[in-house]
N, C-alpha and C. Protein backbone atom coordinates (compact mmCIF):
# COMPACT_ATOMS: atom_id res chain seq x y z
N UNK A 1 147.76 103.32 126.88
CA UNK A 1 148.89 104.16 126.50
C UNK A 1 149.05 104.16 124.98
N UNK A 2 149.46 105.57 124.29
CA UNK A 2 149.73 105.71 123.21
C UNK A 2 150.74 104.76 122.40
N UNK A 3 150.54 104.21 121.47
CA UNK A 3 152.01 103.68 120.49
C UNK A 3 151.97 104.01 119.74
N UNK A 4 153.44 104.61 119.66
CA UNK A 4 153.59 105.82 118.34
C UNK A 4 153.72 105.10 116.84
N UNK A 5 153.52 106.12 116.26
CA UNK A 5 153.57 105.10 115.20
C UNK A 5 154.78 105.36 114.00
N UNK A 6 155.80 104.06 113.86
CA UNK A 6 156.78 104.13 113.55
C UNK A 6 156.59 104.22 111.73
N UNK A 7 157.82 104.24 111.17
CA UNK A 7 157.93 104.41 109.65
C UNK A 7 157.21 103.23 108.96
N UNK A 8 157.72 102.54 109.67
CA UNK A 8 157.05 100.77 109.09
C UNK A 8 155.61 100.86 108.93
N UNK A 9 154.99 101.55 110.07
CA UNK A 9 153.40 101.18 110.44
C UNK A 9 153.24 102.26 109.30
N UNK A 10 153.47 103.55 109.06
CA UNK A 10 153.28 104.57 107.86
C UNK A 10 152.87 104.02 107.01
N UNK A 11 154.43 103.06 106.33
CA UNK A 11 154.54 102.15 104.91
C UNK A 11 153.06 101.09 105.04
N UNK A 12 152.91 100.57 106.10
CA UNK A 12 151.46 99.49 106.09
C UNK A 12 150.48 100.38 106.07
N UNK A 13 150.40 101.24 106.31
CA UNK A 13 149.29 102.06 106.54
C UNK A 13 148.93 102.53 105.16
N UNK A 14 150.34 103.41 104.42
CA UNK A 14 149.63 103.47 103.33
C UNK A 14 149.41 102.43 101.96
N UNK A 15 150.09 101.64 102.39
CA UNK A 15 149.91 100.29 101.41
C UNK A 15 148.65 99.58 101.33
N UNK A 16 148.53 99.35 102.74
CA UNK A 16 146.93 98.56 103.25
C UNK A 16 145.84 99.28 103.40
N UNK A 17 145.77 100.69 103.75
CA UNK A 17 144.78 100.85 103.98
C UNK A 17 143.89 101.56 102.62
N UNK A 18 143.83 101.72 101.79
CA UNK A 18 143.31 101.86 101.06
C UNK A 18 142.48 100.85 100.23
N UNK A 19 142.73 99.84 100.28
CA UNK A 19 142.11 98.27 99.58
C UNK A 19 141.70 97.53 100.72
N UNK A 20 142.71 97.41 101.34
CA UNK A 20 142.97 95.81 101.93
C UNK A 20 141.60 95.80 103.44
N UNK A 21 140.79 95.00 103.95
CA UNK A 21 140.17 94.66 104.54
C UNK A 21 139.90 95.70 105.87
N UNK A 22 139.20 95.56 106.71
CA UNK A 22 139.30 96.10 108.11
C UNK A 22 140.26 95.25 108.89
N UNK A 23 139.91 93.81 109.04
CA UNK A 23 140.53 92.93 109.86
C UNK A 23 141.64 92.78 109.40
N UNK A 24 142.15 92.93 108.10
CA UNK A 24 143.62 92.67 107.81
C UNK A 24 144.48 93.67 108.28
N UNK A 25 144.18 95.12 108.13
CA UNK A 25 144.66 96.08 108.86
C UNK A 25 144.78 96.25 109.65
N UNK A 26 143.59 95.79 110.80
CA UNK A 26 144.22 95.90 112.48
C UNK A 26 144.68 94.89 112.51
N UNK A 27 144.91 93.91 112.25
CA UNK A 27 145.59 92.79 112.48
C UNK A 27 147.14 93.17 112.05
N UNK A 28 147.53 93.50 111.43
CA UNK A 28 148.88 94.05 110.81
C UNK A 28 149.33 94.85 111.19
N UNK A 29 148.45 96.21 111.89
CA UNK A 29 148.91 96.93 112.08
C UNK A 29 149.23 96.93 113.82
N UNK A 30 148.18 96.26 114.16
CA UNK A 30 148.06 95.62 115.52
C UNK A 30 147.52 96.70 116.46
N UNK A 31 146.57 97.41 116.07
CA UNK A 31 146.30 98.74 116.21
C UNK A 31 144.68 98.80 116.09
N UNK A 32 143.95 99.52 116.46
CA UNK A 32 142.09 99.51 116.66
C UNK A 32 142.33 100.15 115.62
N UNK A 33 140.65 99.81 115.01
CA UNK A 33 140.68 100.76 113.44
C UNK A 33 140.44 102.12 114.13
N UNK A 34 139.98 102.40 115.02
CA UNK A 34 139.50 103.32 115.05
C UNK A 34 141.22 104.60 115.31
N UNK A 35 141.94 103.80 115.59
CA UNK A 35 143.44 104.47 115.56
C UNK A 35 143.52 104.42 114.38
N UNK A 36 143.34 103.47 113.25
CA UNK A 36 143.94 103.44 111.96
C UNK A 36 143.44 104.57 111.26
N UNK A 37 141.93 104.89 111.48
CA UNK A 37 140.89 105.84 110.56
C UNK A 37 141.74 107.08 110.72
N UNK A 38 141.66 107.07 112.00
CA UNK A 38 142.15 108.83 112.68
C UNK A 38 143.46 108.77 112.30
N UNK A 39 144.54 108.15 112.20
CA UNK A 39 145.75 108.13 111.55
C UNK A 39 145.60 108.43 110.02
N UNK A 40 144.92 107.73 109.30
CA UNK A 40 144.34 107.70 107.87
C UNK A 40 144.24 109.28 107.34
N UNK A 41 143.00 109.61 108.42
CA UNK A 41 142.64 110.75 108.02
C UNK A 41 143.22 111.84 107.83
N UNK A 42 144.09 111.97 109.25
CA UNK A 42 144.93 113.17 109.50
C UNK A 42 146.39 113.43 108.13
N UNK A 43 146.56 111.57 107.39
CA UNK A 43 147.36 111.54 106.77
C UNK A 43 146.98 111.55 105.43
N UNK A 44 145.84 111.99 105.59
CA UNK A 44 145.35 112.27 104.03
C UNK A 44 145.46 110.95 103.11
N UNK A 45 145.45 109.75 103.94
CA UNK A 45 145.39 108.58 103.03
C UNK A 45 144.22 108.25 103.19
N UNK A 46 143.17 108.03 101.97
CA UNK A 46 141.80 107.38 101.38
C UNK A 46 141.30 106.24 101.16
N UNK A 47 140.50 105.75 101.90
CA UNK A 47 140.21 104.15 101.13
C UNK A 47 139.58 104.76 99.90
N UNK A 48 139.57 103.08 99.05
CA UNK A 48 139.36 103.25 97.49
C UNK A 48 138.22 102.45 97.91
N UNK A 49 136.76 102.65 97.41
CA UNK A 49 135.75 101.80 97.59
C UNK A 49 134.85 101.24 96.42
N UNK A 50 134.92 100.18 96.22
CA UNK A 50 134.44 99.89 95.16
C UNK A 50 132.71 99.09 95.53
N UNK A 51 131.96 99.48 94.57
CA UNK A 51 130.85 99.44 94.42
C UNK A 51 130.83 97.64 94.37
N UNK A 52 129.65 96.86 94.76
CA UNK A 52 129.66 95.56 94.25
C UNK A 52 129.27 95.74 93.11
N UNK A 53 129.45 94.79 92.40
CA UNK A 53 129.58 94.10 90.64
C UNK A 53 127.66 94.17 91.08
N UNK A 54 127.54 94.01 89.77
CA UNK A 54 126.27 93.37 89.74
C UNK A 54 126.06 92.53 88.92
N UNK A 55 124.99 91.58 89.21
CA UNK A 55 125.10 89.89 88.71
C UNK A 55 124.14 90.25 87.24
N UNK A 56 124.67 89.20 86.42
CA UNK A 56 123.98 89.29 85.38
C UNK A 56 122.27 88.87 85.64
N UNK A 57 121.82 88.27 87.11
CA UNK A 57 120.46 88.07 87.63
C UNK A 57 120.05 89.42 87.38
N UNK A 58 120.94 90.07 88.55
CA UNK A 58 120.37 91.37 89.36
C UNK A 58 120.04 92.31 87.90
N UNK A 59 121.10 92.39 86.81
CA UNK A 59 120.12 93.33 85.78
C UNK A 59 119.57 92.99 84.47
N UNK A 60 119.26 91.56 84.92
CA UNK A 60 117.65 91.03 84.01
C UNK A 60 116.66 91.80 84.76
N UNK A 61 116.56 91.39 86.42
CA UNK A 61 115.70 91.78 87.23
C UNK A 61 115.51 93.20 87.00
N UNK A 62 116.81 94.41 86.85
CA UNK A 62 116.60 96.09 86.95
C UNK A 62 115.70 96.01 85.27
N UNK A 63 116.08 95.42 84.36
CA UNK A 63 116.01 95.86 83.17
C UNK A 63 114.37 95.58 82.74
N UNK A 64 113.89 94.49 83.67
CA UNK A 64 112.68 93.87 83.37
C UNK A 64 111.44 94.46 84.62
N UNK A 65 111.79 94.76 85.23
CA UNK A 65 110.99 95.76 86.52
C UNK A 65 110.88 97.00 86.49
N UNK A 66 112.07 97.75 85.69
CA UNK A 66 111.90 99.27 85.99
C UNK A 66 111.29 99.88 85.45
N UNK A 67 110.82 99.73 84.21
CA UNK A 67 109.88 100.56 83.33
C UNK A 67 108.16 100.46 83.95
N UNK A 68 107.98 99.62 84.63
CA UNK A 68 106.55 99.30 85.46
C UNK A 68 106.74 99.56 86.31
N UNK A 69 107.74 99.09 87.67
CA UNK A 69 107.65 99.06 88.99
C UNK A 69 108.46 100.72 89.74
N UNK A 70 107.72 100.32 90.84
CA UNK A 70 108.84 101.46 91.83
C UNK A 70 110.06 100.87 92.23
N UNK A 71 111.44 102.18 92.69
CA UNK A 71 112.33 101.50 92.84
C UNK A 71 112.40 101.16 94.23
N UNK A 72 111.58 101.27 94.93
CA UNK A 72 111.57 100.47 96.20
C UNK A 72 110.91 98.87 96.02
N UNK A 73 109.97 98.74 94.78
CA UNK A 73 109.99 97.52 94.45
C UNK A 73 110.89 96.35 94.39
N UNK A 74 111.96 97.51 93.60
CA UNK A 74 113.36 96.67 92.49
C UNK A 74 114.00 96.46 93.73
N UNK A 75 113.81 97.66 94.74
CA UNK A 75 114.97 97.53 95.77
C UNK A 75 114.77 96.22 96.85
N UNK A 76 113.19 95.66 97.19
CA UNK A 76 112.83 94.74 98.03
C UNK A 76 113.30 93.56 97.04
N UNK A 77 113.37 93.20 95.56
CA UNK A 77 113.26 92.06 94.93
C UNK A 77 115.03 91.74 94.95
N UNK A 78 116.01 92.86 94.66
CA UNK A 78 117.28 92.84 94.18
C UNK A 78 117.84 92.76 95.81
N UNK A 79 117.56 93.54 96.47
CA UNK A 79 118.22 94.13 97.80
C UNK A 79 119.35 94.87 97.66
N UNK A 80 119.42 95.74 97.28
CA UNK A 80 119.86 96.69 96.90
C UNK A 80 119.34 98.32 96.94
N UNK A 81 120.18 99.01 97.71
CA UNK A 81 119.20 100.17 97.96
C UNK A 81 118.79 100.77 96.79
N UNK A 82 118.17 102.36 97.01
CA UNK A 82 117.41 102.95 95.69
C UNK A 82 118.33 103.84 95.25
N UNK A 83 119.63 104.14 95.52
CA UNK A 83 120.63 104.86 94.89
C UNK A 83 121.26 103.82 94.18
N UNK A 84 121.87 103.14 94.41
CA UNK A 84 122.65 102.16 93.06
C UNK A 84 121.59 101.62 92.66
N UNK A 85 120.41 101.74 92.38
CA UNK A 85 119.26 101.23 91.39
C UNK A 85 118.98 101.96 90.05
N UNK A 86 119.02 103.71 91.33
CA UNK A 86 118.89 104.81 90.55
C UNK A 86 120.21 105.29 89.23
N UNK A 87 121.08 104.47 89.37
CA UNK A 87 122.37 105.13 88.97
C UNK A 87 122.79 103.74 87.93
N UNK A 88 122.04 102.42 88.01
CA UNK A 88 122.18 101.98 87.07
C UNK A 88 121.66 101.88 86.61
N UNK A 89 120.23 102.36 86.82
CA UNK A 89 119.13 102.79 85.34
C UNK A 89 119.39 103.99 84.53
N UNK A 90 120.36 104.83 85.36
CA UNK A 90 120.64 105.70 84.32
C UNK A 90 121.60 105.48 83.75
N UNK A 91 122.94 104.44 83.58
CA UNK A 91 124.04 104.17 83.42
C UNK A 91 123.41 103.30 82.01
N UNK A 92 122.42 102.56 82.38
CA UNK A 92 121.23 101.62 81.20
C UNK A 92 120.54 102.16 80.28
N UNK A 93 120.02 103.63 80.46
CA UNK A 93 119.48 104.54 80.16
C UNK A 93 118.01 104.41 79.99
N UNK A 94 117.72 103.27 80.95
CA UNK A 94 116.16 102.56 81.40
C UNK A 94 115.50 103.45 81.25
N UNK A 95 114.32 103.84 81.48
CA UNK A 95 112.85 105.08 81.34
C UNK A 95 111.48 103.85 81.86
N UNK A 96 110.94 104.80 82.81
CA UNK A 96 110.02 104.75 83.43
C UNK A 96 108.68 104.72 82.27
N UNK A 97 107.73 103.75 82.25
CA UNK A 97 106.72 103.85 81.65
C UNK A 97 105.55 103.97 82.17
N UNK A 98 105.15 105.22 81.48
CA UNK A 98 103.99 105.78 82.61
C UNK A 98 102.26 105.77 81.53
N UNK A 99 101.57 104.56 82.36
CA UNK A 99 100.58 104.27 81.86
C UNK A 99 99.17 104.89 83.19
N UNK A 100 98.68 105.70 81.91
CA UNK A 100 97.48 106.44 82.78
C UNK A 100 96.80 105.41 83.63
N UNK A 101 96.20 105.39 84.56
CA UNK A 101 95.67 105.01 85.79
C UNK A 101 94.22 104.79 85.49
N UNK A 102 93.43 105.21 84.51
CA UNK A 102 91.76 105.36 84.34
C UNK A 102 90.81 104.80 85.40
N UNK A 103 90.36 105.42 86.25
CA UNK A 103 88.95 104.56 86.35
C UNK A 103 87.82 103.79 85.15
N UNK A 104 87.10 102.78 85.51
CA UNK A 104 86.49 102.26 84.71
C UNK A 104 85.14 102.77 84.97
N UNK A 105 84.25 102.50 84.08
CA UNK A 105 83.11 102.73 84.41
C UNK A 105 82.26 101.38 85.73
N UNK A 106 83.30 100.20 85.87
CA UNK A 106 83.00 99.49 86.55
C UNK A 106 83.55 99.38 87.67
N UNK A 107 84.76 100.08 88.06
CA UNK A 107 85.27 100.66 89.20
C UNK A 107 84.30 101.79 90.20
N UNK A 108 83.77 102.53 88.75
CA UNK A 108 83.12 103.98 89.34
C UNK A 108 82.09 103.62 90.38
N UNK A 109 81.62 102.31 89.16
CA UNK A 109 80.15 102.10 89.69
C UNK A 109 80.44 101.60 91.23
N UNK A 110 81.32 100.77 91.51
CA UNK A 110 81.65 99.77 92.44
C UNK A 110 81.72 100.81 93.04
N UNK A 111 82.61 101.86 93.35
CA UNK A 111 82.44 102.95 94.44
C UNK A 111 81.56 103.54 95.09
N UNK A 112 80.84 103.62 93.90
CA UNK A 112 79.16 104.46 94.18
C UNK A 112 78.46 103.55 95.00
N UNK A 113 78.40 102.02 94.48
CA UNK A 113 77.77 100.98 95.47
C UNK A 113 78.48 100.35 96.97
N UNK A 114 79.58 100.60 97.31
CA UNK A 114 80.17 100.21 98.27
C UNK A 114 80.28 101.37 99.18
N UNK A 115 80.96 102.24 98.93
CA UNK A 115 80.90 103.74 99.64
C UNK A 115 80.13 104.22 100.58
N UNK A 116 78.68 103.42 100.96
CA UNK A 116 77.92 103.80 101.75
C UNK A 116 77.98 103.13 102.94
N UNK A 117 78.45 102.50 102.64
CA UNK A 117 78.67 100.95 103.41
C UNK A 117 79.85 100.55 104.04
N UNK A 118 81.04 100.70 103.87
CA UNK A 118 82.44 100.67 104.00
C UNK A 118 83.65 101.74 103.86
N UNK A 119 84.45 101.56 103.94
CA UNK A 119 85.49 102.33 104.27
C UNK A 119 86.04 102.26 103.29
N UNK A 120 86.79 103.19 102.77
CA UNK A 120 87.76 103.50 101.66
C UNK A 120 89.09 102.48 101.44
N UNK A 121 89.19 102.08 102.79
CA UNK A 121 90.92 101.18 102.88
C UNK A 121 89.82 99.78 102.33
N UNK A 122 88.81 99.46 102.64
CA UNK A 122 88.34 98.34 101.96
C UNK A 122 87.70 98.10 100.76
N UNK A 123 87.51 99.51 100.44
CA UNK A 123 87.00 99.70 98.79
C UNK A 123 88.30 99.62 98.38
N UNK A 124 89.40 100.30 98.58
CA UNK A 124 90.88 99.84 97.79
C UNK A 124 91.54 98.78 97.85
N UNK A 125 90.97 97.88 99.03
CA UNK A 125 91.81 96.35 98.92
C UNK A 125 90.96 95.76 97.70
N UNK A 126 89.43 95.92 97.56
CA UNK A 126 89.26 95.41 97.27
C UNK A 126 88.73 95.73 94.96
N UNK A 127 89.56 96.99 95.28
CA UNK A 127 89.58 97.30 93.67
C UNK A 127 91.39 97.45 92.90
N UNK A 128 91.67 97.23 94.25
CA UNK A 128 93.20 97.25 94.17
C UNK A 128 94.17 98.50 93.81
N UNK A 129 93.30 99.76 94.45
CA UNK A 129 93.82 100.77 94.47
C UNK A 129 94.44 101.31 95.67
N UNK A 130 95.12 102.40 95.90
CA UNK A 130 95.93 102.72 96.64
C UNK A 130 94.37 103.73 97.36
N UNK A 131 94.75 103.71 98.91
CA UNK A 131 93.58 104.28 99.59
C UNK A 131 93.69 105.99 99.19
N UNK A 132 94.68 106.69 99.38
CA UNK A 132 94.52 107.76 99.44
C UNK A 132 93.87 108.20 97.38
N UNK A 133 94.13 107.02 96.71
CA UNK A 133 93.34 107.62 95.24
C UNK A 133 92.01 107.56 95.68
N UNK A 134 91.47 106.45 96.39
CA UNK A 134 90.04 105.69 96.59
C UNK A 134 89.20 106.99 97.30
N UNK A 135 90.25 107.63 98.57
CA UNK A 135 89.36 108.99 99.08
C UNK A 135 89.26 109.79 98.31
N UNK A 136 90.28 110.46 97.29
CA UNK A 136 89.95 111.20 96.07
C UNK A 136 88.93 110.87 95.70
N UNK A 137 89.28 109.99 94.78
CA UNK A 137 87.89 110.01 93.77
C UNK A 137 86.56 109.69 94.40
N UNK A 138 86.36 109.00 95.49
CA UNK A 138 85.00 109.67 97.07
C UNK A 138 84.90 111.10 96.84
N UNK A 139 85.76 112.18 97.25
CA UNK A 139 85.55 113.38 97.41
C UNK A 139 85.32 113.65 96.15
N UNK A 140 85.87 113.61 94.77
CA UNK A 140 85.45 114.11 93.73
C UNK A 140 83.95 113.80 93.20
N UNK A 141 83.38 112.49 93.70
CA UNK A 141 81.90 111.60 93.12
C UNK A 141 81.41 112.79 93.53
N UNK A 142 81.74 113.40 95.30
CA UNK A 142 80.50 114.19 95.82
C UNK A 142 80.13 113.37 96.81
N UNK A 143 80.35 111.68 97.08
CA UNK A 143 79.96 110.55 97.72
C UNK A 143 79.91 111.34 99.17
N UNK A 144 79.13 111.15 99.42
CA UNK A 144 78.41 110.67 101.34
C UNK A 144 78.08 109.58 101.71
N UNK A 145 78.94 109.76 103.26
CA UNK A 145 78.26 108.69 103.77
C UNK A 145 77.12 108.47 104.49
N UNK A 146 76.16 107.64 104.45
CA UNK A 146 74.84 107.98 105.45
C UNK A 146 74.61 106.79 106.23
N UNK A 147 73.89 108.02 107.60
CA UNK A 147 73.37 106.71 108.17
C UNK A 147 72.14 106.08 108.03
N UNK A 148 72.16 104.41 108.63
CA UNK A 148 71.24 103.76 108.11
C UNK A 148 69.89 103.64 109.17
N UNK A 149 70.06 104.07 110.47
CA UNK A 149 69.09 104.12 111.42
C UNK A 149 68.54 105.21 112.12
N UNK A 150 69.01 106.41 110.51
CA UNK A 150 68.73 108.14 111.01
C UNK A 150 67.31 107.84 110.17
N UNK A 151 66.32 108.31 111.83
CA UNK A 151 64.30 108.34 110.59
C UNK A 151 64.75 109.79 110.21
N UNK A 152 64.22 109.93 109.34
CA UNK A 152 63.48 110.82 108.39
C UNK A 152 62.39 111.38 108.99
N UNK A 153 62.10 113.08 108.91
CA UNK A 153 61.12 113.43 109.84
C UNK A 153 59.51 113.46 108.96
């Protein structure tokens, strides 16, 4: 059954609900949040939500990772998703440093010599590239693979 909700519960409602906890509110109000929200809403009263602080750790860590790493990096090391990562590197006015990628001539070679032999996901574990560059630059060499127990006529 419905309980209406009197002037008092109004005054708690709009006092508390904007700051004050989940559990402190139904507890006070003695009421499911989910009555409190839908009351809230209809009454045009807003929670105020505040962002967590961030630790003077957390932006050594943004300030010293972001110009190299991805922000899903920063985001596995900090725990912190990639929107408040994104928004305090720009608040920092951090910049991404973007260092060309080169193959070496000792990478190349390593491709040319492994390539016949193995698979691309193991030529990139083992040059420490990302697989889908490793099939690129395969398709760009021209590289084939052959077999080793096809005779020749």
């Amino acid at each position: 059954m419905r309980k209406p909700w009197t002037k008092k519960d109004m005054q708690l409602l709009k006092k508390l609900y904007p700051k004050a906890s989940q559990n402190e509110i139904t507890a006070k109000l003695r009421r499911s949040w989910y009555s409190i929200v839908n009351k809230a809403v209809r009454s045009g009263i807003k929670r105020i939500r505040k962002a967590p602080q961030w630790s003077p750790q957390e932006l050594r860590t943004l300030k010293r990772m972001f110009p190299t790493k991805s922000v899903r990096q920063i985001s596995e090391k900090i725990g912190r998703s990639a929107g408040p990562i994104r928004r305090k590197a720009m608040q920092l006015k951090l910049e991404k440093i973007i260092q060309p990628n080169y193959w070496t001539a000792k990478e190349l070679a390593g491709v040319r010599k492994l390539y016949p032999k193995n698979t691309a996901v193991k030529i990139a574990e083992k040059l420490g590239r990302s697989v889908q560059v490793v099939r690129k630059k395969v398709f760009d060499m021209g590289l084939k693979k052959y077999n080793v127990s096809r005779k020749s006529p």
